[in-house]
Protein backbone atom coordinates (compact mmCIF):
# COMPACT_ATOMS: atom_id res chain seq x y z
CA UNK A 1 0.00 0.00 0.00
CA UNK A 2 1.43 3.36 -1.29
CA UNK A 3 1.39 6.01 1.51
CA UNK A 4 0.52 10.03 -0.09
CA UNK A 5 3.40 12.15 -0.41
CA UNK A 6 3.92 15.96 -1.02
CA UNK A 7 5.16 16.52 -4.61
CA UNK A 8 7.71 19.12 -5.42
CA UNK A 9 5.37 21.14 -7.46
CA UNK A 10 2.94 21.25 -4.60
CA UNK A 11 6.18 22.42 -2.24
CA UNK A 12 6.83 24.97 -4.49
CA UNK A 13 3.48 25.97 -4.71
CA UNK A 14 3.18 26.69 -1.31
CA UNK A 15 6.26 28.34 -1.07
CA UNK A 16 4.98 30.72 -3.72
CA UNK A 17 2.13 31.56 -2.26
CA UNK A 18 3.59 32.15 1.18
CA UNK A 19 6.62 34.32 -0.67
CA UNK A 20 3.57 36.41 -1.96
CA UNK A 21 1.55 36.84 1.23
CA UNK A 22 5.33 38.22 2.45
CA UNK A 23 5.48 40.63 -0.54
CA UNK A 24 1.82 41.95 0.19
CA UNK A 25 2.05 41.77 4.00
CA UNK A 26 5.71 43.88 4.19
CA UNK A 27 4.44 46.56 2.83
CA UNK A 28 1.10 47.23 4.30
CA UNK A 29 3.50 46.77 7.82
CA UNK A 30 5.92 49.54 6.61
CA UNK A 31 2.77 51.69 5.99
CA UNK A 32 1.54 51.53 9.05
CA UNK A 33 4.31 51.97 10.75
CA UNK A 34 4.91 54.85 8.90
CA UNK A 35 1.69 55.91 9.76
CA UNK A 36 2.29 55.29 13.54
CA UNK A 37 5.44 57.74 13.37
CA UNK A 38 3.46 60.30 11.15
CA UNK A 39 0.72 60.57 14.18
CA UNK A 40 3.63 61.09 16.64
CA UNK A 41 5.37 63.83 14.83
CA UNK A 42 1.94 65.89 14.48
CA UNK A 43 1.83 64.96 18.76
CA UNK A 44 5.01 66.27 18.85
CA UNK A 45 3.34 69.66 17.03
CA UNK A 46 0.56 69.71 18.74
CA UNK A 47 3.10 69.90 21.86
CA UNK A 48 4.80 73.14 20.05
CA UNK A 49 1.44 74.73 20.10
CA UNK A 50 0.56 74.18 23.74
CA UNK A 51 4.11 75.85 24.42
CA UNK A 52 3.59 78.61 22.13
CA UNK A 53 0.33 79.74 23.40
CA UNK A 54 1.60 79.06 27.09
CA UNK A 55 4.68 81.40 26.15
CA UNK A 56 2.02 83.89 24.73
CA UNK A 57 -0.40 84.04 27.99
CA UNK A 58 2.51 84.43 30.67
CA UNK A 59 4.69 86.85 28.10
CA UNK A 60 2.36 88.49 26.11
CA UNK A 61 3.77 87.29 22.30
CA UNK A 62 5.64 84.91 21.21
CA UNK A 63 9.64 84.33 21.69
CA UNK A 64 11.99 85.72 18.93
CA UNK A 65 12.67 83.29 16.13
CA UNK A 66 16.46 83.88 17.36
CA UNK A 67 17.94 86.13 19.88
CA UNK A 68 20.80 89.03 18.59
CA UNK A 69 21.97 91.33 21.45
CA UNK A 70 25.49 92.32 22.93
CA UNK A 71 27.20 91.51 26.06
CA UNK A 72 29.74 93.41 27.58
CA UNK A 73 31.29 91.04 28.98
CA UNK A 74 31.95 88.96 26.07
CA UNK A 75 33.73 92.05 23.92
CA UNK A 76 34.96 89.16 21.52
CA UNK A 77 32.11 88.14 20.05
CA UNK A 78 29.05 90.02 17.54
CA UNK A 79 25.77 90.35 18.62
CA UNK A 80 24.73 87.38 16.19
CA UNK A 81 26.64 85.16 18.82
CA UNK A 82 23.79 85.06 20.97
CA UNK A 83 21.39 83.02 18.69
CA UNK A 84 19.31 81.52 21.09
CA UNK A 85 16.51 80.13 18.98
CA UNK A 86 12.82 79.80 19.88
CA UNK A 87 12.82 76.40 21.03
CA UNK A 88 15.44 77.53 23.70
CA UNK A 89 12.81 80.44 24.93
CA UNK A 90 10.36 77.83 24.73
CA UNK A 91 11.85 75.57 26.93
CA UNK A 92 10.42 75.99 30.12
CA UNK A 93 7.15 75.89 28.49
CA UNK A 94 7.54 71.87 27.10
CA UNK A 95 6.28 69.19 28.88
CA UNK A 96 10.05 67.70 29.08
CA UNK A 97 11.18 70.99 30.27
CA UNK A 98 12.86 69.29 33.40
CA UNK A 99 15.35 68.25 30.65
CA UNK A 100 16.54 71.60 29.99
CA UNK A 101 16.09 73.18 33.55
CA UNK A 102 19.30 75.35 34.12
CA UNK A 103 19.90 76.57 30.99
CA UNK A 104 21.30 80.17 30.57
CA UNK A 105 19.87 82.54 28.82
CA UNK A 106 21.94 85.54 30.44
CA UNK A 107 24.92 84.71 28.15
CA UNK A 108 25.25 84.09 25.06
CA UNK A 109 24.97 80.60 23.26
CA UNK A 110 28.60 81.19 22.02
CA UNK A 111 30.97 82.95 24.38
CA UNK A 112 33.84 83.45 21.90
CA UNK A 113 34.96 83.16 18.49
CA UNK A 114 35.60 79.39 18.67
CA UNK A 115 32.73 76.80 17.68
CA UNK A 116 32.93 75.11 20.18
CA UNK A 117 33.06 77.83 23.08
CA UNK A 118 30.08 77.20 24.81
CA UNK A 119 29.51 78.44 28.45
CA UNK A 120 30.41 75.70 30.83
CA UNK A 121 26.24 75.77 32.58
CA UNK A 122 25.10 75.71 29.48
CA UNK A 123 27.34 72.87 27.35
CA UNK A 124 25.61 69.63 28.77
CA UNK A 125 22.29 71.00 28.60
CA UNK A 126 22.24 72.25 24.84
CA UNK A 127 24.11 68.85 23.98
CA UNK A 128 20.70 67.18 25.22
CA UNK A 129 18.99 64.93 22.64
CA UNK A 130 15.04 66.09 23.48
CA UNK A 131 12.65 63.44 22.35
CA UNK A 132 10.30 66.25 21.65
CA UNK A 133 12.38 67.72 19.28
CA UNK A 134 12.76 64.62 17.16
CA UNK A 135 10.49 62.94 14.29
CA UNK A 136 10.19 59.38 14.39
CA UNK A 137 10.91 59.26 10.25
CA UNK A 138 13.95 60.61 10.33
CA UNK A 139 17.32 58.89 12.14
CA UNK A 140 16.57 60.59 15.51
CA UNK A 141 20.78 60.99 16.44
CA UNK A 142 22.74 63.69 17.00
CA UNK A 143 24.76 64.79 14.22
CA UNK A 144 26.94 67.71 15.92
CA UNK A 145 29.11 66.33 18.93
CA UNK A 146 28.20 69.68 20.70
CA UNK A 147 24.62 70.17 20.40
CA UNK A 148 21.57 68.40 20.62
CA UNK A 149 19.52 67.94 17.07
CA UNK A 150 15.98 69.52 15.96
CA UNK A 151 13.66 68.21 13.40
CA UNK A 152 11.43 70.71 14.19
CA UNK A 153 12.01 75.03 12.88
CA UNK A 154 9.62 78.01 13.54
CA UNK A 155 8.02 79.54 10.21
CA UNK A 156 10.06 83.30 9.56
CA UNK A 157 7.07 83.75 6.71
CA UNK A 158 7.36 83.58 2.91
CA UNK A 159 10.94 83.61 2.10
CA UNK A 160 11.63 86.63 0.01
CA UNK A 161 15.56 87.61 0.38
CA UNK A 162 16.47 84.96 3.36
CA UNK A 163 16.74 87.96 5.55
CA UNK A 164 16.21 86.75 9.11
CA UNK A 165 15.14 90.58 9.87
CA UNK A 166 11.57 91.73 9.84
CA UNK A 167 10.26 89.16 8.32
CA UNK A 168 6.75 88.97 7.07
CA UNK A 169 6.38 85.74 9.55
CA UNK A 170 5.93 85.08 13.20
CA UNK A 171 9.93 84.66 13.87
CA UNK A 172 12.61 86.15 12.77
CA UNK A 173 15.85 87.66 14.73
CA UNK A 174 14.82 89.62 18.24
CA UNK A 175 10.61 89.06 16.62
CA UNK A 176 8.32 89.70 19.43
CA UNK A 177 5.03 89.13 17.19
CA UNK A 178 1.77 89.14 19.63
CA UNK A 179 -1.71 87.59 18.00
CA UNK A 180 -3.22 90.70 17.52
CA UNK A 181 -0.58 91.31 14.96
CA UNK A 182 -1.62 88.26 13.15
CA UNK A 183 -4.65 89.74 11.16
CA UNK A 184 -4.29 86.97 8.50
CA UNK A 185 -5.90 84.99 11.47
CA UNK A 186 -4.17 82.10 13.95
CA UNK A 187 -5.75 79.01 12.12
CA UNK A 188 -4.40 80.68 8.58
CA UNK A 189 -0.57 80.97 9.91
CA UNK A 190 1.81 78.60 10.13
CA UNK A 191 4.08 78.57 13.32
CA UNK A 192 6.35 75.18 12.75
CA UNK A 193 7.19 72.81 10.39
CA UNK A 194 9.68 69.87 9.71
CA UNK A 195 12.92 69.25 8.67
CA UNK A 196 15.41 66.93 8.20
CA UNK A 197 18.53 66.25 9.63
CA UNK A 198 21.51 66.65 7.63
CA UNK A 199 24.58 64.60 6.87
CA UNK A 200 28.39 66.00 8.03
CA UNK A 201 30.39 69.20 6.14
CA UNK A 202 30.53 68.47 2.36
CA UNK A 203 32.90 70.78 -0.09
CA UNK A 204 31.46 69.36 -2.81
CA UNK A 205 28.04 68.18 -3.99
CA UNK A 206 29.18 64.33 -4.19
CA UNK A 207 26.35 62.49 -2.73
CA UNK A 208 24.70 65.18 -1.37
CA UNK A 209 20.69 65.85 -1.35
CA UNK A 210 18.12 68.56 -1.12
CA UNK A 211 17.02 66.40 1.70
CA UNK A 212 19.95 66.09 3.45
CA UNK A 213 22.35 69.08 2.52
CA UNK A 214 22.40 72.85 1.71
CA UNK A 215 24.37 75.16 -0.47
CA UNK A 216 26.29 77.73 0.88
CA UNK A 217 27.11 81.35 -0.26
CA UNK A 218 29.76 83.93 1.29
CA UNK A 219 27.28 86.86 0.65
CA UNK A 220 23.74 87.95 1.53
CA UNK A 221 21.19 88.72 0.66
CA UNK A 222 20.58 85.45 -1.25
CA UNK A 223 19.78 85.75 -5.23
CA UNK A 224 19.03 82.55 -7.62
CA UNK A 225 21.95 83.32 -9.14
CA UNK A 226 24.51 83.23 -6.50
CA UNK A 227 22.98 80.68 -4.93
CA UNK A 228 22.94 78.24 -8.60
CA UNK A 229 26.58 79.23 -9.39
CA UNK A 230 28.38 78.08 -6.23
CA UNK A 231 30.20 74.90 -5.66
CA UNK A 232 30.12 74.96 -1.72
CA UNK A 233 27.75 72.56 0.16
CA UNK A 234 27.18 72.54 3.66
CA UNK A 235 29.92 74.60 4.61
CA UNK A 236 29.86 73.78 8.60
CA UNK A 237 27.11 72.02 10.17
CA UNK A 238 24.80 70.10 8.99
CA UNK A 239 21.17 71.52 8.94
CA UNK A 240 19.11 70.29 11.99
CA UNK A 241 22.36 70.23 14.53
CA UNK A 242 21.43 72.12 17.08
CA UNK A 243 17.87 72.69 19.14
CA UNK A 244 19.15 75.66 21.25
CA UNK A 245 21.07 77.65 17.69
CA UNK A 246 18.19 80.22 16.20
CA UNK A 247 19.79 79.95 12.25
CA UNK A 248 17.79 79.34 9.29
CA UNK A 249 19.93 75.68 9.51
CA UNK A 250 18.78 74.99 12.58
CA UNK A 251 15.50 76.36 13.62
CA UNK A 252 14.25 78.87 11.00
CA UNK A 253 13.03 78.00 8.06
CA UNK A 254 10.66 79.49 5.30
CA UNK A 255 8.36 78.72 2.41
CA UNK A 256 10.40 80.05 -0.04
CA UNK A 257 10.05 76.60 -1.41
CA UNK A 258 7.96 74.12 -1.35
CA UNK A 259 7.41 71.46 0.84
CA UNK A 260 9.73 68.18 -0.13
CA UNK A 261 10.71 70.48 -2.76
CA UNK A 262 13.60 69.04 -5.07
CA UNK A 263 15.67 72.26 -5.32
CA UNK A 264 18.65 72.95 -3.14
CA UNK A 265 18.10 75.28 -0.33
CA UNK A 266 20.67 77.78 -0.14
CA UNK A 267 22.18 79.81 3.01
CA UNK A 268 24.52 82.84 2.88
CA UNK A 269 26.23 85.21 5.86
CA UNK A 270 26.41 88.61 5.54
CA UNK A 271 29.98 89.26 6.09
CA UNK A 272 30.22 93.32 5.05
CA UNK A 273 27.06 94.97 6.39
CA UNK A 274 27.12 98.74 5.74
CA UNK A 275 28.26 101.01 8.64
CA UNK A 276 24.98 101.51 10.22
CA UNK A 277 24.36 98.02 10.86
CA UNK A 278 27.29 96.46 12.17
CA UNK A 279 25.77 94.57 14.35
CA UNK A 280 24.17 92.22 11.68
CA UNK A 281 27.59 91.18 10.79
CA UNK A 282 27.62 87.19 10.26
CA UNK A 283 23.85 87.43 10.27
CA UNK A 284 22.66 83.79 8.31
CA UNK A 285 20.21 84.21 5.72
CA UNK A 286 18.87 81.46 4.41
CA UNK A 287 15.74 79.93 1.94
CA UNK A 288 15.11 76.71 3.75
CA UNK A 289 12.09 74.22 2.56
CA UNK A 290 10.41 72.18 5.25
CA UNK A 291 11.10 68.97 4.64
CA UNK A 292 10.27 65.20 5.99
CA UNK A 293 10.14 61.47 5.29
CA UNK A 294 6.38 61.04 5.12
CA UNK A 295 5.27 59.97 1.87
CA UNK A 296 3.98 63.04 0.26
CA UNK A 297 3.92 65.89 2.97
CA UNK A 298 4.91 67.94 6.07
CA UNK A 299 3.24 68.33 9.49
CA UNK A 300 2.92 71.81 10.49
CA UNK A 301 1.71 73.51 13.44
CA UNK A 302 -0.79 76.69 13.25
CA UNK A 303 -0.98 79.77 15.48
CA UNK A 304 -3.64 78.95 17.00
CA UNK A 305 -2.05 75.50 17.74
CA UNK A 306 -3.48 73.20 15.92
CA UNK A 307 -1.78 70.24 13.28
CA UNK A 308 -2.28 69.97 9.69
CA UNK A 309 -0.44 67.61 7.26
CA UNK A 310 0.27 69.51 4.03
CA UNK A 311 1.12 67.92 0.63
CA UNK A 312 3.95 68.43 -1.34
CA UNK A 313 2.04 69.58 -4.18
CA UNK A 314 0.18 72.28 -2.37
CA UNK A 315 0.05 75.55 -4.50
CA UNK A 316 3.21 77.79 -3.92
CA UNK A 317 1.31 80.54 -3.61
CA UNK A 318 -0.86 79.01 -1.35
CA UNK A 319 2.10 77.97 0.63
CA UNK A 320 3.67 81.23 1.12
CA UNK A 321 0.58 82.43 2.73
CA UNK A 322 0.22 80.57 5.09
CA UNK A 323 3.65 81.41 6.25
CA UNK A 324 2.76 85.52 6.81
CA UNK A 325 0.88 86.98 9.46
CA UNK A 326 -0.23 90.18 7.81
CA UNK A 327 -0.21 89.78 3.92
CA UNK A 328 -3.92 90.06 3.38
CA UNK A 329 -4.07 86.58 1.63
CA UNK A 330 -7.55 85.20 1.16
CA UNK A 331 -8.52 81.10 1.70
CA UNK A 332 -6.25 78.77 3.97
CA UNK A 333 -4.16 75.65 3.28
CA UNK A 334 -6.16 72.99 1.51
């Protein structure tokens, strides 16, 4: 009496049919993975917004996109030195603000000429990694040895020259915008948006990305032209590298272009202001896109503090609106 066996063809039957079930299950895990980190970025937002209109009721506005003032007793460095960004003058507003208890404000970020001349109080709490402050998407490390990273950059409006001066948004440098100001209306304005963290100093564009890299200009205010022509990329640190810096690499950013969008974004110093502003010299300028790993969008966070996701295709016009307080726009992000 023959006993039934298992052919090979039935074997590899099976096998292809379980091989498929992999192929169709992988991808619908990724998704919602993805998803899962997609909700938890917008909680992160919706976290920005509860410390922006916390910062609003017990100061009256909202903190300055980045800080510029002089100290006399630091003769050796610019006013631009200070550069405490909004997230720092946030910080005691944050749910995880016993992580950055201590931190000094009274002096500024850097204390000489050096990069790395920090004030001692202040080094090992600006070299924090804040969970807040990171997107799930993205690679969530540090990528300066001295600071902590930021996926996350207040809105200095539509983009126009890169100035970080009176911009047409709700930060810019020494910005003390209060609601009233914001006639376009607090669910029409964007406060924050994403951004990605970038790779290490590049001299050349080898490998590098708009998602991951920036070009870099010795000038400013930034033009198309200068900013096509040169051959520098991320001159020092990578974009993203430090929570408590207030540049347009860090923690400004603008909608100069669009979300995701697949040109370069370009940053520039101002190295000879005129006479009557010397103290904007080394001032960053900057046209810096917000930028993520979701499939097809940013999170951004509104003035009034709620989350929207917004596609990359929105309308650039559309876009820039929603980045000024006061330009008169009608409609709101789709």
């Amino acid at each position: 009496m023959r006993r039934p066996g298992v052919t090979l063809v039935e074997i590899l039957v099976v096998v292809a049919v379980f091989a498929l079930l992999v192929g169709l299950l992988i991808p619908t895990v990724q998704t919602a993975r993805e998803s899962g980190r997609r909700t938890a970025c917008a909680n992160n937002l919706r976290q920005f917004g509860l410390a922006l209109g916390n910062h609003e009721s017990a100061r009256g506005g909202y903190p300055v996109g980045s800080e510029s003032r002089s100290f006399p007793l630091y003769r050796r460095v610019t006013p631009q030195h200070c550069r405490w960004s909004a997230l720092a003058h946030l910080a005691p507003y944050f749910e995880e603000r016993a992580l950055l208890d201590g931190l000094d404000r009274s002096v500024p970020l850097y204390i000489d000429l050096r990069p790395d001349a920090i004030a001692p109080q202040n080094k090992p709490i600006v070299k924090i990694v804040v969970p807040l402050f990171l997107c799930a998407s993205d690679r969530g490390v540090a990528v300066s040895p001295l600071f902590g990273p930021t996926n996350y950059a207040a809105c200095a409006g539509s983009g126009g020259d890169g100035t970080p001066y009176e911009t047409d948004g709700l930060f810019f440098i020494n910005s003390r915008v209060r609601p009233r100001e914001v006639t376009d209306g607090l669910s029409k304005t964007v406060a924050f948006s994403e951004s990605l963290l970038g790779n290490s100093a590049a001299a050349s564009p080898d490998g590098v990305t708009p998602a991951n890299s920036y070009r870099f200009i010795m000038t400013a205010p930034l033009a198309e032209q200068s900013c096509a022509d040169t051959a520098v990329w991320n001159f020092s640190d990578p974009r993203g590298f430090s929570w408590a810096n207030g540049e347009y690499r860090t923690t400004l950013y603008n909608h100069a272009l669009r979300p995701n969008d697949p040109t370069m974004d370009c940053m520039g110093v101002l190295m000879r202001p005129p006479p009557e502003n010397r103290d904007r010299l080394y001032a960053a300028y900057g046209w810096r896109a917000a930028r993520s790993r979701h499939p097809g969008g940013v999170n951004v966070t509104l003035a009034d503090g709620g989350v929207r996701f917004v596609e990359d295709g929105v309308d650039a016009a559309v876009w820039k609106a929603a980045a000024t307080r006061a330009g008169g726009e009608a409609g709101a992000l789709p």
